[in-house]
N, C-alpha and C. Protein backbone atom coordinates (compact mmCIF):
# COMPACT_ATOMS: atom_id res chain seq x y z
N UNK A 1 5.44 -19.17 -10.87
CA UNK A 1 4.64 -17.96 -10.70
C UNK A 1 5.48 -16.89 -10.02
N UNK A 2 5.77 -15.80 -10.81
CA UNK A 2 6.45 -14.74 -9.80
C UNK A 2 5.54 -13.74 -8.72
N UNK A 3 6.39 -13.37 -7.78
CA UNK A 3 5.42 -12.78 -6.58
C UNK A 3 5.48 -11.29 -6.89
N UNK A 4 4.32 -10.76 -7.20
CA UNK A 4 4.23 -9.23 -7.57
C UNK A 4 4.66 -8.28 -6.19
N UNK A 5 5.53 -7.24 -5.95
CA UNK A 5 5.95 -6.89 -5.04
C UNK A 5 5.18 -5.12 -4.96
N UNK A 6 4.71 -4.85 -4.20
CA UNK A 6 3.67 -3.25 -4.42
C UNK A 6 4.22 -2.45 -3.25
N UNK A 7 4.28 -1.81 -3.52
CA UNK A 7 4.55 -0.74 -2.60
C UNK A 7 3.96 -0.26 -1.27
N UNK A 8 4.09 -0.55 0.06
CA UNK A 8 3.00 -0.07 1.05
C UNK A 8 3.36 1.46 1.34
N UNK A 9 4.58 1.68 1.70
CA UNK A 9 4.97 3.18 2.10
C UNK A 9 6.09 3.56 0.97
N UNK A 10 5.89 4.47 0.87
CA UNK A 10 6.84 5.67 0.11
C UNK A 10 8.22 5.85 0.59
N UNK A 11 9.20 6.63 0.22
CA UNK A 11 10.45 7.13 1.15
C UNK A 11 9.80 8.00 2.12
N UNK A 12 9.15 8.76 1.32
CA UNK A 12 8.54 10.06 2.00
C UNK A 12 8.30 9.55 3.35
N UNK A 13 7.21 8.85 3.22
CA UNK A 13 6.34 8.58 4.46
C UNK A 13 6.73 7.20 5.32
N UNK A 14 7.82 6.71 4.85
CA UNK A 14 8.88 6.10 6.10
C UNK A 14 9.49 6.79 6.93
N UNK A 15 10.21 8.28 5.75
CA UNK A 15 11.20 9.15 6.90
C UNK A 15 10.18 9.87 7.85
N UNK A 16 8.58 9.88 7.46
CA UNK A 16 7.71 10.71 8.13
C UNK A 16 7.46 10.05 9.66
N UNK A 17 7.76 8.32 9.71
CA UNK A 17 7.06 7.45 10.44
C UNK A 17 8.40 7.45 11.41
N UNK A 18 9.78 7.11 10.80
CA UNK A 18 10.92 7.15 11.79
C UNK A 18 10.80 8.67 12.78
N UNK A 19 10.30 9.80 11.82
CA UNK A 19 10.17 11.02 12.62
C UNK A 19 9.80 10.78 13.45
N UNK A 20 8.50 10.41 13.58
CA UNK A 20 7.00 10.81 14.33
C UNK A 20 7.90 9.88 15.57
N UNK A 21 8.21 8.50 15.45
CA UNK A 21 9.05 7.24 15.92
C UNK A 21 9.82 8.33 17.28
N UNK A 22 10.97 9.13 16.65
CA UNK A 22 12.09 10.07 17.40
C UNK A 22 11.08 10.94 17.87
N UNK A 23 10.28 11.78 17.41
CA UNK A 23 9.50 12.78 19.09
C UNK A 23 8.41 11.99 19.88
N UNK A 24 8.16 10.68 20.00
CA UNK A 24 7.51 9.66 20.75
C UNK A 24 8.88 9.15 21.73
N UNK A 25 9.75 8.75 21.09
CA UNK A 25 11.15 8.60 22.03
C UNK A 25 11.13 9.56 22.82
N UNK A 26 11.18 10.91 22.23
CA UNK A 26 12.02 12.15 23.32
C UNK A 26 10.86 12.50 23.78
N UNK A 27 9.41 12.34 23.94
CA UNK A 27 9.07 12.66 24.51
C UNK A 27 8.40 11.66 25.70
N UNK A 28 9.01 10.43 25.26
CA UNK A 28 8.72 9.21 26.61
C UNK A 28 10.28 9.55 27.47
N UNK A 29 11.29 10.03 27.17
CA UNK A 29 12.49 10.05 27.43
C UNK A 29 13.10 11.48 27.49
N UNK A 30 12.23 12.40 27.91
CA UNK A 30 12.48 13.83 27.93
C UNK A 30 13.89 14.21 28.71
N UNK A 31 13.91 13.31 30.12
CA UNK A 31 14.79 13.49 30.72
C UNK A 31 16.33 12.79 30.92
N UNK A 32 16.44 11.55 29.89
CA UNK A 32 17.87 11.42 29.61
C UNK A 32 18.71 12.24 28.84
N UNK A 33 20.13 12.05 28.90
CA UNK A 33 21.31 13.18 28.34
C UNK A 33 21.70 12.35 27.05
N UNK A 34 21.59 10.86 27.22
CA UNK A 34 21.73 10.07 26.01
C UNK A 34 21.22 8.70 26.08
N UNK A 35 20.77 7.99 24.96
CA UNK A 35 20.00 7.18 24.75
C UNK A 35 20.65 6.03 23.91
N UNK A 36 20.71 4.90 24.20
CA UNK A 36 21.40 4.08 22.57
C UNK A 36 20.26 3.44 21.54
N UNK A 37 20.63 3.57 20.53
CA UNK A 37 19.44 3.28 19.82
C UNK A 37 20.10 1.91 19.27
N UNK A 38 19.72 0.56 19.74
CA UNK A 38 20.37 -0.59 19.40
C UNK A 38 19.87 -1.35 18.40
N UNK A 39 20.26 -1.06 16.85
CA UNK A 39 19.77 -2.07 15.87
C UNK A 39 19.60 -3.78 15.53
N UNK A 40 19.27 -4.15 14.57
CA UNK A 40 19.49 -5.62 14.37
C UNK A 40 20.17 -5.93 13.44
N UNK A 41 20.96 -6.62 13.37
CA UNK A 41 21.67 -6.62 12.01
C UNK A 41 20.84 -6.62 10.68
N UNK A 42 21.17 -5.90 9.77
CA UNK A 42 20.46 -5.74 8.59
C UNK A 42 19.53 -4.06 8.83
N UNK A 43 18.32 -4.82 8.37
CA UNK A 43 17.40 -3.02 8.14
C UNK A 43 17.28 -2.81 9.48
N UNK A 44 17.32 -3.25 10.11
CA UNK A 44 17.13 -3.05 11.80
C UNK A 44 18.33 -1.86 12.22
N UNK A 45 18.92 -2.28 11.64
CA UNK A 45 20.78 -1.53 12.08
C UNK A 45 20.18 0.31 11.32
N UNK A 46 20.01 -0.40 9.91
CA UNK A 46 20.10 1.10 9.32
C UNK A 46 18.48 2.28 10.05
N UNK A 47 17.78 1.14 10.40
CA UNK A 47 16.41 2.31 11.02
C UNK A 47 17.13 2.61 12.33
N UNK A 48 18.03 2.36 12.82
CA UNK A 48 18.80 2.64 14.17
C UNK A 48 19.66 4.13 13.77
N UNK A 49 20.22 3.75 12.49
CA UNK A 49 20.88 4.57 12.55
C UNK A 49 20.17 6.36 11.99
N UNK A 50 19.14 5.89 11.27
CA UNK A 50 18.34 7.00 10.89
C UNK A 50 17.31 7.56 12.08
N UNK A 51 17.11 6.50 12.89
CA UNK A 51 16.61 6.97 14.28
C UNK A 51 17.29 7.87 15.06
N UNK A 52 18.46 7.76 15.08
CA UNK A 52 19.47 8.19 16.30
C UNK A 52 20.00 9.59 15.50
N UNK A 53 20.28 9.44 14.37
CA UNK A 53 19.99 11.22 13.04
C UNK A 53 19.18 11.81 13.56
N UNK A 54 17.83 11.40 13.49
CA UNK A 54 16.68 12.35 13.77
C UNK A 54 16.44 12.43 14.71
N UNK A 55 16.66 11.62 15.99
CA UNK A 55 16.37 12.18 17.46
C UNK A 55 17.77 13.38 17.93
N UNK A 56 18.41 13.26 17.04
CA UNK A 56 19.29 14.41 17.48
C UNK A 56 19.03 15.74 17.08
N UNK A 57 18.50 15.12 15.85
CA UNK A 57 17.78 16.63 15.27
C UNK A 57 16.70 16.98 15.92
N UNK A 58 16.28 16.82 16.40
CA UNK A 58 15.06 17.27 17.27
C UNK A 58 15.11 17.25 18.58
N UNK A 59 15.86 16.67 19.11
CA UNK A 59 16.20 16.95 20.37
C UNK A 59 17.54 17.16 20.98
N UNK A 60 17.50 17.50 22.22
CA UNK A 60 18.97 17.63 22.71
C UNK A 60 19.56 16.63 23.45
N UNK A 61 19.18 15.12 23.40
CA UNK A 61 19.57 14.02 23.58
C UNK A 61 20.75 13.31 22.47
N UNK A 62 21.93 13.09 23.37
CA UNK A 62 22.86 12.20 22.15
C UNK A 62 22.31 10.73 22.59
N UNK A 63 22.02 10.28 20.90
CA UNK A 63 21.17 9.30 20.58
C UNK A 63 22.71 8.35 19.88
N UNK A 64 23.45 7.17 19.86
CA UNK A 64 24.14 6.34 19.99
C UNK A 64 23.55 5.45 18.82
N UNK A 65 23.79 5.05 17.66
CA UNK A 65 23.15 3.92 16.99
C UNK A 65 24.33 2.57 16.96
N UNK A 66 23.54 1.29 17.65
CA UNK A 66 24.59 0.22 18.11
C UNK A 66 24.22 -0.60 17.31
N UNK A 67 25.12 -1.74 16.98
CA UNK A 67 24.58 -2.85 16.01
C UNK A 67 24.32 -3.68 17.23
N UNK A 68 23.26 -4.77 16.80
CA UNK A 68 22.97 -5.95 17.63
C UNK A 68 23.46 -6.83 16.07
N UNK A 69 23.89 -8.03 16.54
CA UNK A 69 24.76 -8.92 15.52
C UNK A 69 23.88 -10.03 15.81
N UNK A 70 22.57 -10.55 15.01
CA UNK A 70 22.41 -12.33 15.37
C UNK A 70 21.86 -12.57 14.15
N UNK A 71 22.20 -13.96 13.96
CA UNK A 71 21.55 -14.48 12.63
C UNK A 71 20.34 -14.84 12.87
N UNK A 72 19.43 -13.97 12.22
CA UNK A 72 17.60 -13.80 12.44
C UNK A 72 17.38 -14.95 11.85
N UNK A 73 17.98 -16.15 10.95
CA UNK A 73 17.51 -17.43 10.37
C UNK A 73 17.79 -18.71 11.62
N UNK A 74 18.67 -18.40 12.45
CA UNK A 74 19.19 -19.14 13.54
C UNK A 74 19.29 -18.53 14.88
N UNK A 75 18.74 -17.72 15.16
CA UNK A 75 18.96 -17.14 16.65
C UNK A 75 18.99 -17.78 17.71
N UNK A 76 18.51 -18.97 18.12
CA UNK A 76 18.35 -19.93 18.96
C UNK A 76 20.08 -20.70 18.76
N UNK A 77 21.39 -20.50 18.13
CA UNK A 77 22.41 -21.45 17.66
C UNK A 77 23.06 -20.48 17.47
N UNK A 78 22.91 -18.77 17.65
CA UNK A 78 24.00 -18.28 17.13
C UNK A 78 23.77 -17.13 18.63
N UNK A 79 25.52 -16.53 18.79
CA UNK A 79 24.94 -15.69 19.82
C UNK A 79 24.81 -14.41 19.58
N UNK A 80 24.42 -13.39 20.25
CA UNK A 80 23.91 -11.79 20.13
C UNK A 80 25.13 -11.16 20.82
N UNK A 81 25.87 -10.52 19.67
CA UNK A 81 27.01 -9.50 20.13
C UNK A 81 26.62 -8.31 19.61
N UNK A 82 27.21 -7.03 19.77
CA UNK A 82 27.27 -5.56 19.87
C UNK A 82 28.50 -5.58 19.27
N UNK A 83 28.42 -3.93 18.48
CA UNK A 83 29.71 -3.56 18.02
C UNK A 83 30.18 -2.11 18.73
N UNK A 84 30.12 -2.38 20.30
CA UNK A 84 30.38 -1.74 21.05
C UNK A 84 31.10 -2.81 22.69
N UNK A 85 31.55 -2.07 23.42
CA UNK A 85 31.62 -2.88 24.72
C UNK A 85 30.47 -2.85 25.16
N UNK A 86 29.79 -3.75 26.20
CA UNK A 86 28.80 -3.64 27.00
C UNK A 86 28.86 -2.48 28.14
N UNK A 87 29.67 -2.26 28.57
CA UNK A 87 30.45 -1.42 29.42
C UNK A 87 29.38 0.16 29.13
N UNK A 88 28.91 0.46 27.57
CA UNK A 88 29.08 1.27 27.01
C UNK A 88 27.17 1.65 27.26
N UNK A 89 26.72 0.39 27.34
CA UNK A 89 25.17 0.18 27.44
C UNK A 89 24.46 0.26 28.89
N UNK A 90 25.53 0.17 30.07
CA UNK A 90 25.33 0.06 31.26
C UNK A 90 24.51 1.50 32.01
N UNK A 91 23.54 1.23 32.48
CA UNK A 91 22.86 2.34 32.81
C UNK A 91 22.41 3.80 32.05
N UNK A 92 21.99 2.79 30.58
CA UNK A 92 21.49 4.11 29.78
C UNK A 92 19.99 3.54 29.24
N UNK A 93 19.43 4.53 29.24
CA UNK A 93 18.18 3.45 28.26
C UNK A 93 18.17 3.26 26.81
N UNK A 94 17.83 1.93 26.57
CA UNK A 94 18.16 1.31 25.42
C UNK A 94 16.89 1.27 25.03
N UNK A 95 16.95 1.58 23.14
CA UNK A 95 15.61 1.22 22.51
C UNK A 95 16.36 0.38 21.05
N UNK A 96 15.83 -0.70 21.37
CA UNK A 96 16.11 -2.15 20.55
C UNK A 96 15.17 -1.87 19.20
N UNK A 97 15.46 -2.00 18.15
CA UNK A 97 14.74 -1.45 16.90
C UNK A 97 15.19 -2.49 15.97
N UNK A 98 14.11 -2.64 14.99
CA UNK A 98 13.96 -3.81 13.90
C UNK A 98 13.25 -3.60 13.24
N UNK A 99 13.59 -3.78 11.79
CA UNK A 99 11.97 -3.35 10.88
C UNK A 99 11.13 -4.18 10.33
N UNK A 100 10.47 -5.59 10.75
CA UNK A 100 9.94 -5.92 10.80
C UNK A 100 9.39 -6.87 12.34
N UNK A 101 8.14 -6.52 12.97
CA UNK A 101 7.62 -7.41 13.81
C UNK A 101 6.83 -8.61 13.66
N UNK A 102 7.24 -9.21 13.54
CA UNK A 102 6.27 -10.72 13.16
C UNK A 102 6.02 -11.52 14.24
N UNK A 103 6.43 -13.19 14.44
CA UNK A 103 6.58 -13.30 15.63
C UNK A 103 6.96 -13.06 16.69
N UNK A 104 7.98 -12.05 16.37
CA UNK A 104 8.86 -12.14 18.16
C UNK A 104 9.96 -12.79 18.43
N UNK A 105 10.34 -13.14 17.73
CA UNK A 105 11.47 -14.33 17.92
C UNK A 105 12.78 -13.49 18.13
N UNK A 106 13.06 -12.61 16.95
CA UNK A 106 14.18 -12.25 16.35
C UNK A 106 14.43 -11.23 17.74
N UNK A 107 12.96 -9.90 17.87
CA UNK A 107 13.96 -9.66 18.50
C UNK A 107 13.96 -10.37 20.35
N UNK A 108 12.96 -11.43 20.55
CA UNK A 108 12.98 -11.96 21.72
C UNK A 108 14.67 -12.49 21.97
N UNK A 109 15.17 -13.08 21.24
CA UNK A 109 16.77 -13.44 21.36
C UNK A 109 17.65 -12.46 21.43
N UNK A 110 17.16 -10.86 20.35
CA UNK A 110 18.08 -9.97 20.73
C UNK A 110 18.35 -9.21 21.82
N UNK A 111 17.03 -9.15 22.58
CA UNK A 111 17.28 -8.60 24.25
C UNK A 111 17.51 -9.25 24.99
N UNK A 112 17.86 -10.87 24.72
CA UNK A 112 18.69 -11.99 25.90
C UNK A 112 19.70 -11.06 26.32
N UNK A 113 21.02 -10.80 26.08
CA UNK A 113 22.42 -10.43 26.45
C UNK A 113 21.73 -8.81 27.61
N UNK A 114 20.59 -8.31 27.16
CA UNK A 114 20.44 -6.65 27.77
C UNK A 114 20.03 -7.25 29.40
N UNK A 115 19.65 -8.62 29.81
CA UNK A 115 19.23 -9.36 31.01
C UNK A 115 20.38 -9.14 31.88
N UNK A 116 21.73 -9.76 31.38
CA UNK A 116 22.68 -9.30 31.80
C UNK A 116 23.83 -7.67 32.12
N UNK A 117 23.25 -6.95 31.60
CA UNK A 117 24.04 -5.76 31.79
C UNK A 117 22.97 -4.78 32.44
N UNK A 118 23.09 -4.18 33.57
CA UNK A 118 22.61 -3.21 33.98
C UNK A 118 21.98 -2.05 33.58
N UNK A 119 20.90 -2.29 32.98
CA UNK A 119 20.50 -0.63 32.27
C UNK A 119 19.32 -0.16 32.58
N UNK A 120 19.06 0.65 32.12
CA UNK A 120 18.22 1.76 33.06
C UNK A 120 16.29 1.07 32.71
N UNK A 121 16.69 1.22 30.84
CA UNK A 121 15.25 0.36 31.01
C UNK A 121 15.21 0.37 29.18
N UNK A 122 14.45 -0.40 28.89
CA UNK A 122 14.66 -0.91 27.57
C UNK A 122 13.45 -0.74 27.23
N UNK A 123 13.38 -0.44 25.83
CA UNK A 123 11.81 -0.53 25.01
C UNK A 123 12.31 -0.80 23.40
N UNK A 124 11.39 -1.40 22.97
CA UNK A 124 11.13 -1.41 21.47
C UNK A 124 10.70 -0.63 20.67
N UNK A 125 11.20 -0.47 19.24
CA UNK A 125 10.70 0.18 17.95
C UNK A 125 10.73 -0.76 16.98
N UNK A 126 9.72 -0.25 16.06
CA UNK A 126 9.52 -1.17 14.69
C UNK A 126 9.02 -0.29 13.71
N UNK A 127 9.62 -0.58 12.22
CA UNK A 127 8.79 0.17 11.20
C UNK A 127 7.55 -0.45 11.30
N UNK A 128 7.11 -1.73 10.67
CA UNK A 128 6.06 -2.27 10.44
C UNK A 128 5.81 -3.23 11.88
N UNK A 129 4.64 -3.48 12.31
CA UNK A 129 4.19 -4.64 13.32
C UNK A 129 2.74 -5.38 12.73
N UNK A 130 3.56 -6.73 11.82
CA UNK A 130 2.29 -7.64 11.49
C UNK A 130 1.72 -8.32 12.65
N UNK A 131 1.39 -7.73 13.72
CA UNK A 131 0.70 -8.85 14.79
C UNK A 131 0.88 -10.16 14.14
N UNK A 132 1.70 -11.05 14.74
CA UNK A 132 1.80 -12.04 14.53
C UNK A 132 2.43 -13.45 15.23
N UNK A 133 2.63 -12.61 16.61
CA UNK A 133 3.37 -13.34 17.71
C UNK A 133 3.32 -14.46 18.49
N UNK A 134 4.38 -15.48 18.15
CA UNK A 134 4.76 -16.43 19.16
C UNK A 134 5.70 -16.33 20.21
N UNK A 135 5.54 -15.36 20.38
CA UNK A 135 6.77 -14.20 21.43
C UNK A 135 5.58 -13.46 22.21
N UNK A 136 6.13 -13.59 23.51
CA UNK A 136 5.40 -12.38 24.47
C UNK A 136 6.21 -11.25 23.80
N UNK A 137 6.39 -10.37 22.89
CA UNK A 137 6.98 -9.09 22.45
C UNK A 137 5.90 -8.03 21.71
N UNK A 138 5.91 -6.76 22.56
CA UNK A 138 5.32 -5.81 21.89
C UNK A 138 6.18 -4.73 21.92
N UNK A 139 5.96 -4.16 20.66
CA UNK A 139 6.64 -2.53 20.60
C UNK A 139 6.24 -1.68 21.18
N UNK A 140 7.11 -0.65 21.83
CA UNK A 140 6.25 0.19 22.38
C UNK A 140 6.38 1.84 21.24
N UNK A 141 7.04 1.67 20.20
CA UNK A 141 6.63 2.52 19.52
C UNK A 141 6.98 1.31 17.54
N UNK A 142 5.28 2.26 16.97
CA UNK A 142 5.42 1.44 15.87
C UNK A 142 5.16 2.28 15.03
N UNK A 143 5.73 2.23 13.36
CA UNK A 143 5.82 2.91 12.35
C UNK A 143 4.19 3.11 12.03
N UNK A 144 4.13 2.06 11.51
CA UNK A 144 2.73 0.90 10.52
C UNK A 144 2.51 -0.51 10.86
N UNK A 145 0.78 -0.13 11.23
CA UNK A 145 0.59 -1.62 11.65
C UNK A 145 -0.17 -1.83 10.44
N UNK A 146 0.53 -3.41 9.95
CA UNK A 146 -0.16 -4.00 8.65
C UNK A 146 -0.65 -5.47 9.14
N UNK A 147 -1.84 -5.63 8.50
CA UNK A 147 -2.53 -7.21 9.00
C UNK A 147 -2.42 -7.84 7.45
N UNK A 148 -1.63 -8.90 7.30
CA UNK A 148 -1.50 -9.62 6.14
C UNK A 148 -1.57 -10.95 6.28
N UNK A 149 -1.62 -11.69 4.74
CA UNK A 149 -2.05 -13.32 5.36
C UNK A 149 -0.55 -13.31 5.60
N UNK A 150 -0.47 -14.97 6.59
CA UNK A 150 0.99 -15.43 6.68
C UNK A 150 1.72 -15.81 5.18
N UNK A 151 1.48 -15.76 4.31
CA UNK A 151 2.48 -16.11 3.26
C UNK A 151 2.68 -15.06 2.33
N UNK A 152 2.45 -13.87 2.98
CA UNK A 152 3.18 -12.60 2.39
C UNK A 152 4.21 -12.02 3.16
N UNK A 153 4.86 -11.39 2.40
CA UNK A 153 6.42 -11.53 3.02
C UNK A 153 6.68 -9.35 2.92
N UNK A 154 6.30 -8.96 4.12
CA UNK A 154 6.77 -8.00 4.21
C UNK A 154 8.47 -7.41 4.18
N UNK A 155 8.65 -6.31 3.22
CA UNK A 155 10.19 -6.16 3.21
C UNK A 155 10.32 -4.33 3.05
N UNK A 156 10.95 -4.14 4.41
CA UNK A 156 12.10 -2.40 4.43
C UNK A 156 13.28 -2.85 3.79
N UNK A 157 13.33 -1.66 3.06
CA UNK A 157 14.57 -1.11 1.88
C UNK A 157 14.69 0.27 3.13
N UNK A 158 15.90 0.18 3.53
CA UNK A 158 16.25 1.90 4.40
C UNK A 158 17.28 1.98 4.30
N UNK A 159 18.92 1.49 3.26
CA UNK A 159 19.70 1.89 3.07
C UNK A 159 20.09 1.69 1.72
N UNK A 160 18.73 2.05 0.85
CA UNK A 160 18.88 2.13 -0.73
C UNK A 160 18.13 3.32 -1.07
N UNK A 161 18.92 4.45 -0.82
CA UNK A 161 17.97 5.33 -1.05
C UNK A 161 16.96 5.58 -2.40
N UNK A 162 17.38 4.67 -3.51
CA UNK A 162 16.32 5.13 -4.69
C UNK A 162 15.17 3.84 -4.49
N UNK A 163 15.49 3.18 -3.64
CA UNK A 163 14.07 2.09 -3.26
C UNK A 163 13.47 2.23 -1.89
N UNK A 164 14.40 3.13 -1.30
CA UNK A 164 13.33 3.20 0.07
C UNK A 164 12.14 3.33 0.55
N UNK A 165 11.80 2.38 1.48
CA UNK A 165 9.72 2.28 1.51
C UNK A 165 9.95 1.01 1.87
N UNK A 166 8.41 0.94 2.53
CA UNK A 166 8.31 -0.95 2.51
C UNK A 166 7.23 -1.52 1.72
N UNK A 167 7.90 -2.51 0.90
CA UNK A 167 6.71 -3.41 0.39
C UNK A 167 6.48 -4.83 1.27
N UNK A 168 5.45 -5.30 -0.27
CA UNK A 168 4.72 -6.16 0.40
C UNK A 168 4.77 -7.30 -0.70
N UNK A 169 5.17 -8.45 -1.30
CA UNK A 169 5.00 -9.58 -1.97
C UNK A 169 4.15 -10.76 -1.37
């Protein structure tokens, strides 16, 4: 049986949601000079990096887009590196971003390493948040909240521009 895949958001109204995403940042964060916007590897990385575009465009904050590196199938066996020094994260505020929220897991392992480095204060972003947590983890800013059964498999496309949007199979 193949899994019919439908469309939930548009391009349009993803780049509308990362917007809305960047003046909720700058305006929880009015008063930093710069911010890192720390992705997850994969779509996580690229909504980081379209985050940290548009908070510049709209504000006068330099916004930083960092990779976070962990294998989301093994996170518990693999470790969480940056493609930056840590050095670089130290006393700035960090917003950890991923485009999908489900349990919690993925990014509960990716803010292990931020325990250790000194920073000012950390929050979350997400395109989509399926409430679905076995993780104490909530976003504090979210694209789209979608309630689906567990055996549908939400998926962001954000660095294909002729498929960008998120579906739903």
């Amino acid at each position: 049986m193949e899994l019919i895949e439908s469309q939930i958001l548009s391009q349009t109204q993803v780049l509308q949601k990362i917007r809305r995403i960047a003046f909720e940042i700058y305006e929880n964060n009015f008063e930093e000079s710069d911010i890192v916007i720390a992705g997850i590897r994969g779509q996580g990385h690229a909504f980081a990096k379209l985050l940290a575009s548009t908070l510049k465009e709209i504000s006068p904050i330099e916004a930083s887009a960092v990779l976070i590196d962990v294998d989301k199938d093994v996170t518990y066996e693999s470790p969480v590196e940056f493609d930056c020094d840590e050095r670089f994260l130290e006393r700035k505020t960090i917003i950890v971003v991923d485009d999908v929220l489900n349990s919690g897991r993925t990014l509960a392992y990716s803010l292990s390493p931020f325990l250790s480095i000194p920073v000012k204060r950390i929050q979350v972003a997400v395109i989509v948040d399926r409430n679905y947590r076995r993780f104490p983890i909530m976003a504090d800013y979210v694209g789209y909240e979608l309630s689906t059964t567990l055996s549908e498999y939400v998926s962001v496309v954000l660095d294909d521009e002729s498929r960008m949007g998120v579906y739903l199979k």
